[in-house]
C-alpha atoms as a PDB file:
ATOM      1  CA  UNK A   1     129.077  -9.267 104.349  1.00  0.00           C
ATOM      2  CA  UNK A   2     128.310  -6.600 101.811  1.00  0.00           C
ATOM      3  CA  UNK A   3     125.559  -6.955  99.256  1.00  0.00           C
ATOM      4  CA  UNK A   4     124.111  -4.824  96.586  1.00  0.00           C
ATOM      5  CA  UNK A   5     120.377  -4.353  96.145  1.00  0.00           C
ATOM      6  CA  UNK A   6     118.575  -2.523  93.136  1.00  0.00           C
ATOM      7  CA  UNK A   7     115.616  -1.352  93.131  1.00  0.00           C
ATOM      8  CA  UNK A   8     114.255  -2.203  96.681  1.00  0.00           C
ATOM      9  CA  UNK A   9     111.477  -0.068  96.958  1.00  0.00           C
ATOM     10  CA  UNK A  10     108.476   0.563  94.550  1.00  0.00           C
ATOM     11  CA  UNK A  11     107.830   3.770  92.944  1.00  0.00           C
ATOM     12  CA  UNK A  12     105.033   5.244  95.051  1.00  0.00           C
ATOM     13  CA  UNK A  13     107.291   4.347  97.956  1.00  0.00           C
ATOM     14  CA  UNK A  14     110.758   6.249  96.485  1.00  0.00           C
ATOM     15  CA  UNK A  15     108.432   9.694  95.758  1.00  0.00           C
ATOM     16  CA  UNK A  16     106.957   9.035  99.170  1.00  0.00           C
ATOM     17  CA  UNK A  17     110.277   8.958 101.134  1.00  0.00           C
ATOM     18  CA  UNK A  18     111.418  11.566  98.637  1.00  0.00           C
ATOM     19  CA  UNK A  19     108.706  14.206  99.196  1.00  0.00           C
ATOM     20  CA  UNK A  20     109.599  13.448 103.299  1.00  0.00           C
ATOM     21  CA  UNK A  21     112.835  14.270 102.451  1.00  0.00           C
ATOM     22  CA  UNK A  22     112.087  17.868 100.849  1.00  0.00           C
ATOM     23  CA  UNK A  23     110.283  18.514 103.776  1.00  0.00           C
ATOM     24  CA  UNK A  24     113.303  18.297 106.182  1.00  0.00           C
ATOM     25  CA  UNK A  25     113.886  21.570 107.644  1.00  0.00           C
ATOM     26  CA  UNK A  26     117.632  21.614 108.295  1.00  0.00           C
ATOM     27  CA  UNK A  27     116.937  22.998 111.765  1.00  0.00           C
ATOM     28  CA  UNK A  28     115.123  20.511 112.952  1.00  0.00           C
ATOM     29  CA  UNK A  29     117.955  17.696 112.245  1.00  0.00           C
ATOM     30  CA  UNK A  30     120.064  15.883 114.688  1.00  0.00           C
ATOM     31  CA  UNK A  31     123.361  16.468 115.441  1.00  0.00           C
ATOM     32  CA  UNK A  32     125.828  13.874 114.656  1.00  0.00           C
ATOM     33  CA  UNK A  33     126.888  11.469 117.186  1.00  0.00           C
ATOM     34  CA  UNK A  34     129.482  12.517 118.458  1.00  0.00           C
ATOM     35  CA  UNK A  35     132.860   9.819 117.894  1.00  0.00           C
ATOM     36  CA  UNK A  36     130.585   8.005 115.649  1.00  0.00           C
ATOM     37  CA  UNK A  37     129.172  10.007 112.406  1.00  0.00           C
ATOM     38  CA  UNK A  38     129.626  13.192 110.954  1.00  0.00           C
ATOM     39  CA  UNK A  39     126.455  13.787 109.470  1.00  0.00           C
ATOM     40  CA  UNK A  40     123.009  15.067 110.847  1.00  0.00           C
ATOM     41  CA  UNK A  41     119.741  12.358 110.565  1.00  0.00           C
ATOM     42  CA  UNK A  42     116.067  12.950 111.204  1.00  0.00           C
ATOM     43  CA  UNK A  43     113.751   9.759 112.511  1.00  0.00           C
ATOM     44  CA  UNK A  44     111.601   8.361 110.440  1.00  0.00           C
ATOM     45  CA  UNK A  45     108.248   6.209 111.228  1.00  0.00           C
ATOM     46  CA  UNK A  46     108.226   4.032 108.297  1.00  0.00           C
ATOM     47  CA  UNK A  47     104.696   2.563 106.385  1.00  0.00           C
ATOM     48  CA  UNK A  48     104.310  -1.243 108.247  1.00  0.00           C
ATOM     49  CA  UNK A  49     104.527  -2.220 104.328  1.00  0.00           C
ATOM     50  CA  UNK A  50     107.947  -0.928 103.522  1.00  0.00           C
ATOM     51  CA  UNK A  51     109.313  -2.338 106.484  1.00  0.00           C
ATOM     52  CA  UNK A  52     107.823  -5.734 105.979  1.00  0.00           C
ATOM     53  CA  UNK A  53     109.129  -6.070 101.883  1.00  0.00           C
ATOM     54  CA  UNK A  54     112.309  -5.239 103.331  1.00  0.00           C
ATOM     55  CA  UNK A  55     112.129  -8.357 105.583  1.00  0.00           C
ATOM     56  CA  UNK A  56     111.012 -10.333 103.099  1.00  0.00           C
ATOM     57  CA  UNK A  57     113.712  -9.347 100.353  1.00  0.00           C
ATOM     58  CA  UNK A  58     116.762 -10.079 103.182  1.00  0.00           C
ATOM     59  CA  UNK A  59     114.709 -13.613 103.950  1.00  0.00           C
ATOM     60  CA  UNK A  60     114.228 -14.537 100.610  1.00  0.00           C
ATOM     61  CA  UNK A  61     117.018 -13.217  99.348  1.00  0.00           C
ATOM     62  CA  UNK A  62     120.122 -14.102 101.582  1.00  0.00           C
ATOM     63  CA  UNK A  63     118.225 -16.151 104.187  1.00  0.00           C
ATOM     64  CA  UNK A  64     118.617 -14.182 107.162  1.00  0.00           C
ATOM     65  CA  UNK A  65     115.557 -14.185 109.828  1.00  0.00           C
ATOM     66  CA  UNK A  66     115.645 -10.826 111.493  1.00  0.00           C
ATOM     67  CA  UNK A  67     113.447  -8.112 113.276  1.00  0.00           C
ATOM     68  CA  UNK A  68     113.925  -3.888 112.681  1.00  0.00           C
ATOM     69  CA  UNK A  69     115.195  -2.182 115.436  1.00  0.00           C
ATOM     70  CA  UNK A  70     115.342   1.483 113.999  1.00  0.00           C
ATOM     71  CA  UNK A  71     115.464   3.778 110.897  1.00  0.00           C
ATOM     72  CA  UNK A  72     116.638   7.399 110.110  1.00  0.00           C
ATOM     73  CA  UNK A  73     116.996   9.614 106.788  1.00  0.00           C
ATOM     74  CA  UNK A  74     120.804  10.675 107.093  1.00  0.00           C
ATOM     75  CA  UNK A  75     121.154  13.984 105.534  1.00  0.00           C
ATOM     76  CA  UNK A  76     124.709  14.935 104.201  1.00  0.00           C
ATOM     77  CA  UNK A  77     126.073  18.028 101.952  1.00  0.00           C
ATOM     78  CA  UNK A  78     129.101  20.430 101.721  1.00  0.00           C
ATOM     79  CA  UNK A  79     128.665  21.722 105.136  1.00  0.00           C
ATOM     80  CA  UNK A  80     129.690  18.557 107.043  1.00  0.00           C
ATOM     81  CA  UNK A  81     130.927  15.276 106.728  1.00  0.00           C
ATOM     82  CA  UNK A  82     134.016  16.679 106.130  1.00  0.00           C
ATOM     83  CA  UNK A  83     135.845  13.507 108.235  1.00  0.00           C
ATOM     84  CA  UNK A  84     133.754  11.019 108.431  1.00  0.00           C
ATOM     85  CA  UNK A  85     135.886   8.305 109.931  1.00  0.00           C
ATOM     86  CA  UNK A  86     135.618   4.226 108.948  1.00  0.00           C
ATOM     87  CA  UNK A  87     133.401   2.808 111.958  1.00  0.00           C
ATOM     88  CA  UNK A  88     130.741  -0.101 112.724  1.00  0.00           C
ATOM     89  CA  UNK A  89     127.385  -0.068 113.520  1.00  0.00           C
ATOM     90  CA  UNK A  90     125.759  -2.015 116.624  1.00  0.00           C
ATOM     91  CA  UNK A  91     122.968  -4.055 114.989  1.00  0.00           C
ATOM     92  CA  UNK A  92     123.943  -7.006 113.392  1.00  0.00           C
ATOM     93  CA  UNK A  93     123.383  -5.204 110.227  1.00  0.00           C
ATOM     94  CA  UNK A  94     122.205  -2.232 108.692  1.00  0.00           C
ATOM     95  CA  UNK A  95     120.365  -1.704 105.013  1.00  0.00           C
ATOM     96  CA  UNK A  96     121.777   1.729 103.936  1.00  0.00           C
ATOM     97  CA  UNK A  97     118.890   3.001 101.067  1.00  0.00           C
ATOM     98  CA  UNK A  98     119.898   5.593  98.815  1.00  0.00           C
ATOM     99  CA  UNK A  99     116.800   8.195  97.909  1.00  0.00           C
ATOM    100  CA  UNK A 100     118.465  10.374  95.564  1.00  0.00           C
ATOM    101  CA  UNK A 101     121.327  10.526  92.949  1.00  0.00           C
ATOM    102  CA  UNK A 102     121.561  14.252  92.446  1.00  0.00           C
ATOM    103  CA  UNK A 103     124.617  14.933  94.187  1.00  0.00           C
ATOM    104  CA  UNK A 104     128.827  15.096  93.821  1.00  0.00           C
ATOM    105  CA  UNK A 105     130.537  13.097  96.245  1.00  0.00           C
ATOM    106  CA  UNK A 106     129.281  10.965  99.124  1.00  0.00           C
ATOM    107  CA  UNK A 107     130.806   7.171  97.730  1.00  0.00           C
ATOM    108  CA  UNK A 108     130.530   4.381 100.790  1.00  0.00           C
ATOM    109  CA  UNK A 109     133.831   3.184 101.324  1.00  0.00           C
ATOM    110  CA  UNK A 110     134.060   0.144 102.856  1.00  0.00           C
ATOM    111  CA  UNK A 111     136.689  -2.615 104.147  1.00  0.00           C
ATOM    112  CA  UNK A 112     135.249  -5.971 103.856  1.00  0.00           C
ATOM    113  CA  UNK A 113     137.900  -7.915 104.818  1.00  0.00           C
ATOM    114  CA  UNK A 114     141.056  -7.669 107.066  1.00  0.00           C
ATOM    115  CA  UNK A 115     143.232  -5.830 104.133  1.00  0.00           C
ATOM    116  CA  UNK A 116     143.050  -2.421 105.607  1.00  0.00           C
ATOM    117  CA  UNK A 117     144.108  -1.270 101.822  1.00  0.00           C
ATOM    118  CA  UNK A 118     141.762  -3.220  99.966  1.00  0.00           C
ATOM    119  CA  UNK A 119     139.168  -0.353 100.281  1.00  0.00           C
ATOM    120  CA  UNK A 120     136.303  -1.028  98.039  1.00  0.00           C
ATOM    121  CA  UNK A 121     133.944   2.183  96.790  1.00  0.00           C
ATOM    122  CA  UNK A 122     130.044   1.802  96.277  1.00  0.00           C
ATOM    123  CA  UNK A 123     128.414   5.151  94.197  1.00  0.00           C
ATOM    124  CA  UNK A 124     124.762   5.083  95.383  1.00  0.00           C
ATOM    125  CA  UNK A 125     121.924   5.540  92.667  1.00  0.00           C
ATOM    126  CA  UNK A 126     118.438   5.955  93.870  1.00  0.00           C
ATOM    127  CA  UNK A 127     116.639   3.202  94.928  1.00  0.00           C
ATOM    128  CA  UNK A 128     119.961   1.051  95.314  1.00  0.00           C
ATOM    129  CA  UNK A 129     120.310  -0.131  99.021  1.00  0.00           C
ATOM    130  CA  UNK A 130     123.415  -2.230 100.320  1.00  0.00           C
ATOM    131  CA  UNK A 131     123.155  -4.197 102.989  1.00  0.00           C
ATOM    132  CA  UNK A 132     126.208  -4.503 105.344  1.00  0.00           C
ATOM    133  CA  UNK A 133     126.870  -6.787 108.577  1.00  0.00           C
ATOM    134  CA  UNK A 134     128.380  -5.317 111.871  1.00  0.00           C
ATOM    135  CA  UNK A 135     131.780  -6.469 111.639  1.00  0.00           C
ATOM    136  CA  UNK A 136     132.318  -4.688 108.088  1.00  0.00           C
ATOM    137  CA  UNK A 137     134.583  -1.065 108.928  1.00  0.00           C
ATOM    138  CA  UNK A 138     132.487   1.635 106.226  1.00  0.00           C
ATOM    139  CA  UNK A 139     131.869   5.613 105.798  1.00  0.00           C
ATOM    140  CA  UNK A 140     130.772   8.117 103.555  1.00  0.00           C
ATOM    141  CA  UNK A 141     132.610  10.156 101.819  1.00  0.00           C
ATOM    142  CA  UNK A 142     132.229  14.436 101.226  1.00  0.00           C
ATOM    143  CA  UNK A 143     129.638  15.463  99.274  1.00  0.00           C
ATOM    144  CA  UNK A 144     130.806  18.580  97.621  1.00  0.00           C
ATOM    145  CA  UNK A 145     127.662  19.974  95.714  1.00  0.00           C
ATOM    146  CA  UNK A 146     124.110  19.070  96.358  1.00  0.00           C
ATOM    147  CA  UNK A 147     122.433  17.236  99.725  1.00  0.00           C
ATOM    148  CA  UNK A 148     122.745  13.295  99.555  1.00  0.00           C
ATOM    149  CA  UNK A 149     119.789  11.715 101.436  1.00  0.00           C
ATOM    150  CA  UNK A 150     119.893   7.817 102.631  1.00  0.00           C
ATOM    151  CA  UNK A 151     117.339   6.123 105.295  1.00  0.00           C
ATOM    152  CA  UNK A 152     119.402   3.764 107.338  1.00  0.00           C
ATOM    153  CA  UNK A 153     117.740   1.085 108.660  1.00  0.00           C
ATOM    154  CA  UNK A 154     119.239  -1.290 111.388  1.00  0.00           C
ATOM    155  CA  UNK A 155     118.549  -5.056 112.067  1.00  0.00           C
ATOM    156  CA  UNK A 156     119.051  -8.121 114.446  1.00  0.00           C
ATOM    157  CA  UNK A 157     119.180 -11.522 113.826  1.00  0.00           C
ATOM    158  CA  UNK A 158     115.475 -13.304 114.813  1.00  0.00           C
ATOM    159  CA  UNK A 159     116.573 -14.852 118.102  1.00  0.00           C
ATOM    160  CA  UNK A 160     115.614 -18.272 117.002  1.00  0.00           C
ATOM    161  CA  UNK A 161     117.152 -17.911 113.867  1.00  0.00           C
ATOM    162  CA  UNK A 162     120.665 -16.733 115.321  1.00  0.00           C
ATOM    163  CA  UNK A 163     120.495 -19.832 118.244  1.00  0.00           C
ATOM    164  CA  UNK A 164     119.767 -22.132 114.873  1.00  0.00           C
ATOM    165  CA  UNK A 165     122.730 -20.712 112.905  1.00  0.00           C
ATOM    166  CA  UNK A 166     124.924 -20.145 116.422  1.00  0.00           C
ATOM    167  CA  UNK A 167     125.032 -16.495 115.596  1.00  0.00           C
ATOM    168  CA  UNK A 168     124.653 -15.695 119.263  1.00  0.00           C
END
């Protein structure tokens, strides 16, 4: 499952994740995983209210119970990300949140189906999220000029909700 969300944060809350964002000293970042990423991250402790709308928009909206496990701003420019290969994440999905636009480069590619060549491209825009389950292959491509920032949030299915729909 892949699905495209606009506008998924207010405005206070974009210049409030941006302003973190400025703030990242690029010393202070984590390395990339290594066999998994190619990009550096930072943690994030997000506002209780954020993290609740976004619950509420993947209930409402696709009608999936679930419960945040954890959340990072991804950081990526010229300097790495040079390979980043297609992988999956753990948690049954992830909501990938794009905080700024002001960069070359850095498309998600993803495979969402079992066509290895059917490769589909997604060019963020601020404040666009997409929302992608575990079993869906994705990366990002090089950014060439600028610094592309993202906070990545991961998910699992509600317990009672996954017994219910015999998700687990």
């Amino acid at each position: 499952m892949v699905k495209y969300i606009d506008n998924i944060l207010d405005k206070n809350d974009i210049e409030h994740l941006n302003k973190f964002c400025k703030s990242i000293d690029d010393a202070t970042l984590m390395e990339p995983v290594s066999g998994r990423s190619s990009y550096k991250r930072t943690p994030i402790n997000l506002k209780k209210e954020i993290i609740e709308n976004i619950l509420n928009i993947i209930k409402n909206n696709y009608g999936i119970k679930c419960k945040h496990t954890a959340s990072w701003i991804n950081v990526v420019d010229n300097r790495g990300n040079k390979e980043d290969a297609f992988h999956y994440d753990v948690a049954d999905f992830s909501l990938i949140m794009y905080l700024n636009d002001d960069y070359v480069g850095g498309e998600l590619e993803y495979i969402n189906s079992n066509i290895v060549e059917d490769i589909k491209k997604y060019k963020p825009i601020t404040n666009s999220a997409v929302l992608i389950s575990k079993n869906v292959l994705h990366r990002v491509l090089p950014v060439t000029i600028g610094k592309r920032y993202s906070m990545v949030m991961f998910f699992d299915f509600d317990k009672d909700f996954a017994k219910e729909k015999s998700l687990i």
